[in-house]
C-alpha atoms as a PDB file:
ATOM      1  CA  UNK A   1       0.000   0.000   0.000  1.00  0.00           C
ATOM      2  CA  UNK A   2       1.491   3.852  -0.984  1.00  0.00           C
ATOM      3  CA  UNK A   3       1.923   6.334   1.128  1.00  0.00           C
ATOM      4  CA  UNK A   4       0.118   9.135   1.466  1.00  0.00           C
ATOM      5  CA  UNK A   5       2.244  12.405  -0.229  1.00  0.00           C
ATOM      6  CA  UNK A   6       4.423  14.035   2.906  1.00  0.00           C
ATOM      7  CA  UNK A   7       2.628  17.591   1.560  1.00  0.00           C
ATOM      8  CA  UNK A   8      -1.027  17.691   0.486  1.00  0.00           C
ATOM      9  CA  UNK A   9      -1.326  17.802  -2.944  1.00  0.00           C
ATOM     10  CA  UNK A  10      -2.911  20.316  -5.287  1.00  0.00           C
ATOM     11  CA  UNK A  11      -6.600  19.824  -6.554  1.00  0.00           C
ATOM     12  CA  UNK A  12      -8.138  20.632  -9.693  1.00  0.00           C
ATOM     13  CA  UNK A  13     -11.823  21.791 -10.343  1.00  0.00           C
ATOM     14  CA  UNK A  14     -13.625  21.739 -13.745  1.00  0.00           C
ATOM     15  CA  UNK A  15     -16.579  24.581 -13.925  1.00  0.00           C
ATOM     16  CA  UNK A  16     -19.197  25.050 -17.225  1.00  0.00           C
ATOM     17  CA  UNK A  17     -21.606  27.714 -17.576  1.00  0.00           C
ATOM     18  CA  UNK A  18     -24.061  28.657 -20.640  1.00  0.00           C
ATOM     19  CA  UNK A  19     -26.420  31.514 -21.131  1.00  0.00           C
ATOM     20  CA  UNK A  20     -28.990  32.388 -24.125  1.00  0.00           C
ATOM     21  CA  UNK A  21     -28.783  35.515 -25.792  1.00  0.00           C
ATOM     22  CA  UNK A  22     -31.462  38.402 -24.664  1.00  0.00           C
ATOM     23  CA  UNK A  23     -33.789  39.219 -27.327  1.00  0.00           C
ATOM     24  CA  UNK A  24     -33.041  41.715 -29.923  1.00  0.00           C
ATOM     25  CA  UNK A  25     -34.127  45.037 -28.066  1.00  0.00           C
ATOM     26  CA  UNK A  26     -33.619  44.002 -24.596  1.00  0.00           C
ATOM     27  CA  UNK A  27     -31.842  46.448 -22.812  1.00  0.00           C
ATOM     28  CA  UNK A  28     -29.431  44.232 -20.925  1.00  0.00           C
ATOM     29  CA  UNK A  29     -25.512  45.131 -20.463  1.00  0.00           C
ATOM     30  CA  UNK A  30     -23.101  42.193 -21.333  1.00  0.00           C
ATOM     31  CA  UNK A  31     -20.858  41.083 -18.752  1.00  0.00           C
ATOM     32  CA  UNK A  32     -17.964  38.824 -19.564  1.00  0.00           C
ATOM     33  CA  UNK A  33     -14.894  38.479 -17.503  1.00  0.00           C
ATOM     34  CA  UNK A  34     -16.236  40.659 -15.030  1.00  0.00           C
ATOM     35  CA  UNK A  35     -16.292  44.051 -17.798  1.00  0.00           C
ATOM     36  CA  UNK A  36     -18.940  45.217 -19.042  1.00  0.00           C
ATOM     37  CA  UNK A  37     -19.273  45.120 -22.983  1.00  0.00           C
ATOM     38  CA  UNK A  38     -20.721  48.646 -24.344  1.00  0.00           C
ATOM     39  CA  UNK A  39     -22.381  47.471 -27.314  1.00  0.00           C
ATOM     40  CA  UNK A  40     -23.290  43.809 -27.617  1.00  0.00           C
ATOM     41  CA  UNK A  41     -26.337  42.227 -26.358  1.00  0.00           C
ATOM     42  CA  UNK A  42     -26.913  40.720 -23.005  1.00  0.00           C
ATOM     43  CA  UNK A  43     -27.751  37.601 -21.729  1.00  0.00           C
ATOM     44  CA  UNK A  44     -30.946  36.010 -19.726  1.00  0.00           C
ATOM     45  CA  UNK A  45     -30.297  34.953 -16.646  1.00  0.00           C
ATOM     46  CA  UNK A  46     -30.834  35.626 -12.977  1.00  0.00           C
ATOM     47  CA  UNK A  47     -27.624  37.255 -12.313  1.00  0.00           C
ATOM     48  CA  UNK A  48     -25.433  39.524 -14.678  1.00  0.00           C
ATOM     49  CA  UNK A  49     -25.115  36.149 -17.060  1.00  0.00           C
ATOM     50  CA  UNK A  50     -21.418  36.055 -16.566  1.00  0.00           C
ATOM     51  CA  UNK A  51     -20.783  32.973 -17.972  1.00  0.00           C
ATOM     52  CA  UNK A  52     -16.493  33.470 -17.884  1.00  0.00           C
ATOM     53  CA  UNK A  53     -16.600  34.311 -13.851  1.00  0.00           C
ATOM     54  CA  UNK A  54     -19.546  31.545 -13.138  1.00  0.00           C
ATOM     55  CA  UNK A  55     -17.650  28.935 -14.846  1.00  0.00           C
ATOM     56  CA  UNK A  56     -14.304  30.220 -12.920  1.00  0.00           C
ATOM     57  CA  UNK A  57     -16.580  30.080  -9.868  1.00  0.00           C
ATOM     58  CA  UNK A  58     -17.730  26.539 -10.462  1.00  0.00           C
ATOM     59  CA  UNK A  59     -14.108  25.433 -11.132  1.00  0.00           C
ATOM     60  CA  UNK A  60     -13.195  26.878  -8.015  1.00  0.00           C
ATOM     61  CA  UNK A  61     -15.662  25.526  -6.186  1.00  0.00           C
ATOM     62  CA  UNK A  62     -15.541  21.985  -7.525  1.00  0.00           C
ATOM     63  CA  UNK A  63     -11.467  21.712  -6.840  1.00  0.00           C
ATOM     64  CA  UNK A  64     -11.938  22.566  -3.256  1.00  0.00           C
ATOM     65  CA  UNK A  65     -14.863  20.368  -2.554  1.00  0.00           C
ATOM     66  CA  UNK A  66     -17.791  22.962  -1.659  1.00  0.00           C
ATOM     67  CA  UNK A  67     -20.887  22.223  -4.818  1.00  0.00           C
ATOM     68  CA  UNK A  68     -21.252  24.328  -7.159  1.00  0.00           C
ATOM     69  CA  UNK A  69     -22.526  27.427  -8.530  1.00  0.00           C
ATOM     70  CA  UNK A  70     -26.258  26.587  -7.722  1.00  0.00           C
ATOM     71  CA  UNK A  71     -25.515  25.171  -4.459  1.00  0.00           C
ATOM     72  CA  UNK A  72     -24.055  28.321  -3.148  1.00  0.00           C
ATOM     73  CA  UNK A  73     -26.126  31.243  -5.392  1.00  0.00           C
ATOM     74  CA  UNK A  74     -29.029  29.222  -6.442  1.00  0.00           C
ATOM     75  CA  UNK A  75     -31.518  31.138  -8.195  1.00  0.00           C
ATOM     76  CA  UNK A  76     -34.257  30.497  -5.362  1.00  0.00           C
ATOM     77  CA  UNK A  77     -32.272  33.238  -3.649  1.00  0.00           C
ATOM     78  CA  UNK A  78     -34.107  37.203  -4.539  1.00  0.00           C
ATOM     79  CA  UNK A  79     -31.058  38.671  -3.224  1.00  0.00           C
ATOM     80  CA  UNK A  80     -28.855  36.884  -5.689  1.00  0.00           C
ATOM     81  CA  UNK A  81     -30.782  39.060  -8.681  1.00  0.00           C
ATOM     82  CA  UNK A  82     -28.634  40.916 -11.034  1.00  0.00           C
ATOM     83  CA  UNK A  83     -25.638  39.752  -8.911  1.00  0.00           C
ATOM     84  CA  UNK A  84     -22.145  40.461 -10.545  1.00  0.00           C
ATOM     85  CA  UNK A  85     -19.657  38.198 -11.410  1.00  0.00           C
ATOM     86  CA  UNK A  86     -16.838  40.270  -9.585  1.00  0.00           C
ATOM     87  CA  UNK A  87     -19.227  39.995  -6.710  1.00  0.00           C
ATOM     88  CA  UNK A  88     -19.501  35.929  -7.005  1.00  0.00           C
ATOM     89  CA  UNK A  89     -16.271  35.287  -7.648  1.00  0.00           C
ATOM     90  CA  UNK A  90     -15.049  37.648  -4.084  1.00  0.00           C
ATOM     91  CA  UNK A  91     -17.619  34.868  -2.254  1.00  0.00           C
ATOM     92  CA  UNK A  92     -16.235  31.913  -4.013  1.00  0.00           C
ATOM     93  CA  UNK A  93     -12.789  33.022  -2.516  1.00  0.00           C
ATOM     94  CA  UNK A  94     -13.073  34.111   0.935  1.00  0.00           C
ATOM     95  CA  UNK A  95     -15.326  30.532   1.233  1.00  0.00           C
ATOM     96  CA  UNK A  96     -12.219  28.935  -0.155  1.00  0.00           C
ATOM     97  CA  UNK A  97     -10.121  30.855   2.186  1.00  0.00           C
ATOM     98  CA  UNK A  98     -12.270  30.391   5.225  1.00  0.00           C
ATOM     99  CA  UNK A  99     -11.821  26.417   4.281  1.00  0.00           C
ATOM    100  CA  UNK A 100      -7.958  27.054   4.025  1.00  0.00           C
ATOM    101  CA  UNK A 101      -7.427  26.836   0.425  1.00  0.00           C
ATOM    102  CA  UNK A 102      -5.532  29.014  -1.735  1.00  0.00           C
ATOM    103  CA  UNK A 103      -6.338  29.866  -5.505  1.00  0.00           C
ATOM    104  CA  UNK A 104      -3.029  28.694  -7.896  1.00  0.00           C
ATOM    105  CA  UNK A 105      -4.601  29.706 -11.678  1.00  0.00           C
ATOM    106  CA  UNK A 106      -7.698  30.145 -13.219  1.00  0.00           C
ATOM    107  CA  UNK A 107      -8.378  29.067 -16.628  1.00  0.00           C
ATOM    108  CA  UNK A 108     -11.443  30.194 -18.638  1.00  0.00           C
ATOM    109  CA  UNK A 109     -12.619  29.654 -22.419  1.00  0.00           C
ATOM    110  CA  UNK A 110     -15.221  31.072 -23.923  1.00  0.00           C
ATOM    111  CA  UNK A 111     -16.825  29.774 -26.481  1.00  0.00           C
ATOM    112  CA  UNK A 112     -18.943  31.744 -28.957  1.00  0.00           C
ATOM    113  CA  UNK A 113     -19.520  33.898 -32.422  1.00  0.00           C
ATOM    114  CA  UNK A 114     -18.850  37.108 -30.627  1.00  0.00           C
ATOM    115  CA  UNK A 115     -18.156  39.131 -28.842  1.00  0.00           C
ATOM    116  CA  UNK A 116     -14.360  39.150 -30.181  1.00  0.00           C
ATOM    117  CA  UNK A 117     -12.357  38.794 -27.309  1.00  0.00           C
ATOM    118  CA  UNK A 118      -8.858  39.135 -28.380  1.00  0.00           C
ATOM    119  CA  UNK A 119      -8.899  42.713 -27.893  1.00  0.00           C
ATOM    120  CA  UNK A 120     -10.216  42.640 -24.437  1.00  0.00           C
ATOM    121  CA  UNK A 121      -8.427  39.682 -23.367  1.00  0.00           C
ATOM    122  CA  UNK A 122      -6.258  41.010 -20.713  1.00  0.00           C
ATOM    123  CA  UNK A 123      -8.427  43.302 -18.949  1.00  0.00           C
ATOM    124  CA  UNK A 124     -10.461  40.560 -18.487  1.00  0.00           C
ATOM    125  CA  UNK A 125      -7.697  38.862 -16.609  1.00  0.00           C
ATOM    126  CA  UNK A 126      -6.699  41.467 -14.425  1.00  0.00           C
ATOM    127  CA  UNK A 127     -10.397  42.225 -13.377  1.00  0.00           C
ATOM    128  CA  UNK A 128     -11.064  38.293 -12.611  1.00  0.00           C
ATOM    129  CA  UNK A 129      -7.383  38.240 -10.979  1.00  0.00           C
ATOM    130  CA  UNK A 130      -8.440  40.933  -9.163  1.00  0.00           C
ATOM    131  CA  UNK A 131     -11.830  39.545  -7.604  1.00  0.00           C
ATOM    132  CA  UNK A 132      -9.740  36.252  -7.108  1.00  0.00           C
ATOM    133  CA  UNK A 133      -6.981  38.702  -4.768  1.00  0.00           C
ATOM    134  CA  UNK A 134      -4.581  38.464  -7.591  1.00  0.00           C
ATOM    135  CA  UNK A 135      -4.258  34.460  -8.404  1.00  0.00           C
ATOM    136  CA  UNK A 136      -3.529  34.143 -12.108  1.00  0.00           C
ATOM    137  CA  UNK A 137      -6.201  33.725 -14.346  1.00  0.00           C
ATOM    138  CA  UNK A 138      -6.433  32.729 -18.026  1.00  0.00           C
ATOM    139  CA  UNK A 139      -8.604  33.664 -20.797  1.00  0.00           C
ATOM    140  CA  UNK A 140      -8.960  32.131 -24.418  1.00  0.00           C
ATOM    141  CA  UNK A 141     -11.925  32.128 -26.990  1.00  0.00           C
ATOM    142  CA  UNK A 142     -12.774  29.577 -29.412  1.00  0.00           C
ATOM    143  CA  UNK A 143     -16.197  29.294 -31.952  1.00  0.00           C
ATOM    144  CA  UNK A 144     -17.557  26.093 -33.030  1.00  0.00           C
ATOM    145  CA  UNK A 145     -17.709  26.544 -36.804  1.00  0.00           C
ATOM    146  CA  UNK A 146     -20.979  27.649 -36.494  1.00  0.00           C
ATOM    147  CA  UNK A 147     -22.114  24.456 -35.561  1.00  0.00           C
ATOM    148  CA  UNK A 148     -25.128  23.595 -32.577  1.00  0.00           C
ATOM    149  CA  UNK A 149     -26.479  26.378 -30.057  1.00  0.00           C
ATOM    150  CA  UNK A 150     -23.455  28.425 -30.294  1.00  0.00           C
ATOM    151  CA  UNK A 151     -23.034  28.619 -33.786  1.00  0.00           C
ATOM    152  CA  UNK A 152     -26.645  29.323 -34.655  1.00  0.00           C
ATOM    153  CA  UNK A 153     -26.144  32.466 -32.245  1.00  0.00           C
ATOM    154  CA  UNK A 154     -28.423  31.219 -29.479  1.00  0.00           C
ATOM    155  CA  UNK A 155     -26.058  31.727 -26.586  1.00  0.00           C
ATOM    156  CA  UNK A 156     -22.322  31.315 -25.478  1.00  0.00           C
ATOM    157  CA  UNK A 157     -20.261  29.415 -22.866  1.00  0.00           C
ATOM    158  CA  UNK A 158     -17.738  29.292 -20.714  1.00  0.00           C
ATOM    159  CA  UNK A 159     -15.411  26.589 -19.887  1.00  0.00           C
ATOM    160  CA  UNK A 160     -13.051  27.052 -16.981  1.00  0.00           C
ATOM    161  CA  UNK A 161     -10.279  24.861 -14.942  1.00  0.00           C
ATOM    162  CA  UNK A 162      -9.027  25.664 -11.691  1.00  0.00           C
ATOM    163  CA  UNK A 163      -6.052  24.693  -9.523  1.00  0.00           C
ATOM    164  CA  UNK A 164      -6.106  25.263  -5.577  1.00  0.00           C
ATOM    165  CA  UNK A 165      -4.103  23.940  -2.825  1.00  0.00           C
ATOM    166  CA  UNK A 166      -4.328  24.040   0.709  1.00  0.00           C
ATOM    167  CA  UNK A 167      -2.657  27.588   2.366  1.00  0.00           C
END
């Protein structure tokens, strides 16, 4: 029989999230990566629809152990209405903190037809890095060839990974 490690090892935390596109007219900002996007169309959903920061806080929350997005801001919750992903993503930590974890990375993907993130790409980071009290976070964008929900223009999501380890 092995050993147990001498040191605890790092964990690793998978997180998804996927919104629908606001009808044409509806007056809703577009939040992604915790900046707003002058412009573009919103998304439904009971929050600000962030999907980069819920997907970073499901990844975060899956690697150290505590459920998931729903569990902790479930929509059955009023005062979780129009939240912000800066906000959520402040909670996820100090519950990882108060559980003794430490963030190491953040990775997020999004995956949609626009907006084009490129050019926004790294103040994306530094506001998510900055909600997460400065752990490193990622952010790439990929389409799907305009194939299923995405490609038809019915909605976007994001994909994120997350490594913590215990402070």
């Amino acid at each position: 029989m092995s050993q147990p490690p001498a040191y605890p090892l790092p964990r690793t935390g998978i997180g998804v999230d996927v919104h629908a596109w606001a009808p044409e007219g509806d007056d809703r900002p577009l939040w992604l990566g915790c900046v707003p996007w002058p412009g573009e169309r919103g998304v439904v959903g009971h929050s600000d629809g962030d999907v980069a920061a819920h997907a970073a806080c499901n990844a975060l929350l899956s690697a150290a152990g505590l459920g998931d997005l729903g569990s902790v801001f479930g929509t059955d919750r009023p005062e979780m209405a129009g939240a912000s992903g800066r906000k959520m993503l402040e909670h996820v930590r100090g519950l990882l903190e108060a559980q003794g974890w430490t963030i190491g990375n953040v990775v997020v993907q999004l995956v949609a037809r626009r907006p084009r993130i490129g050019p926004r790409r790294a103040e994306m980071e530094e506001a998510m890095s900055a909600a997460l009290g400065g752990a490193s976070v990622s952010v790439s964008a990929a389409t799907t060839d305009g194939l299923g929900f995405v490609g038809r223009t019915e909605g976007l999501v994001g994909l994120a990974t997350a490594l913590v380890a215990r402070a």
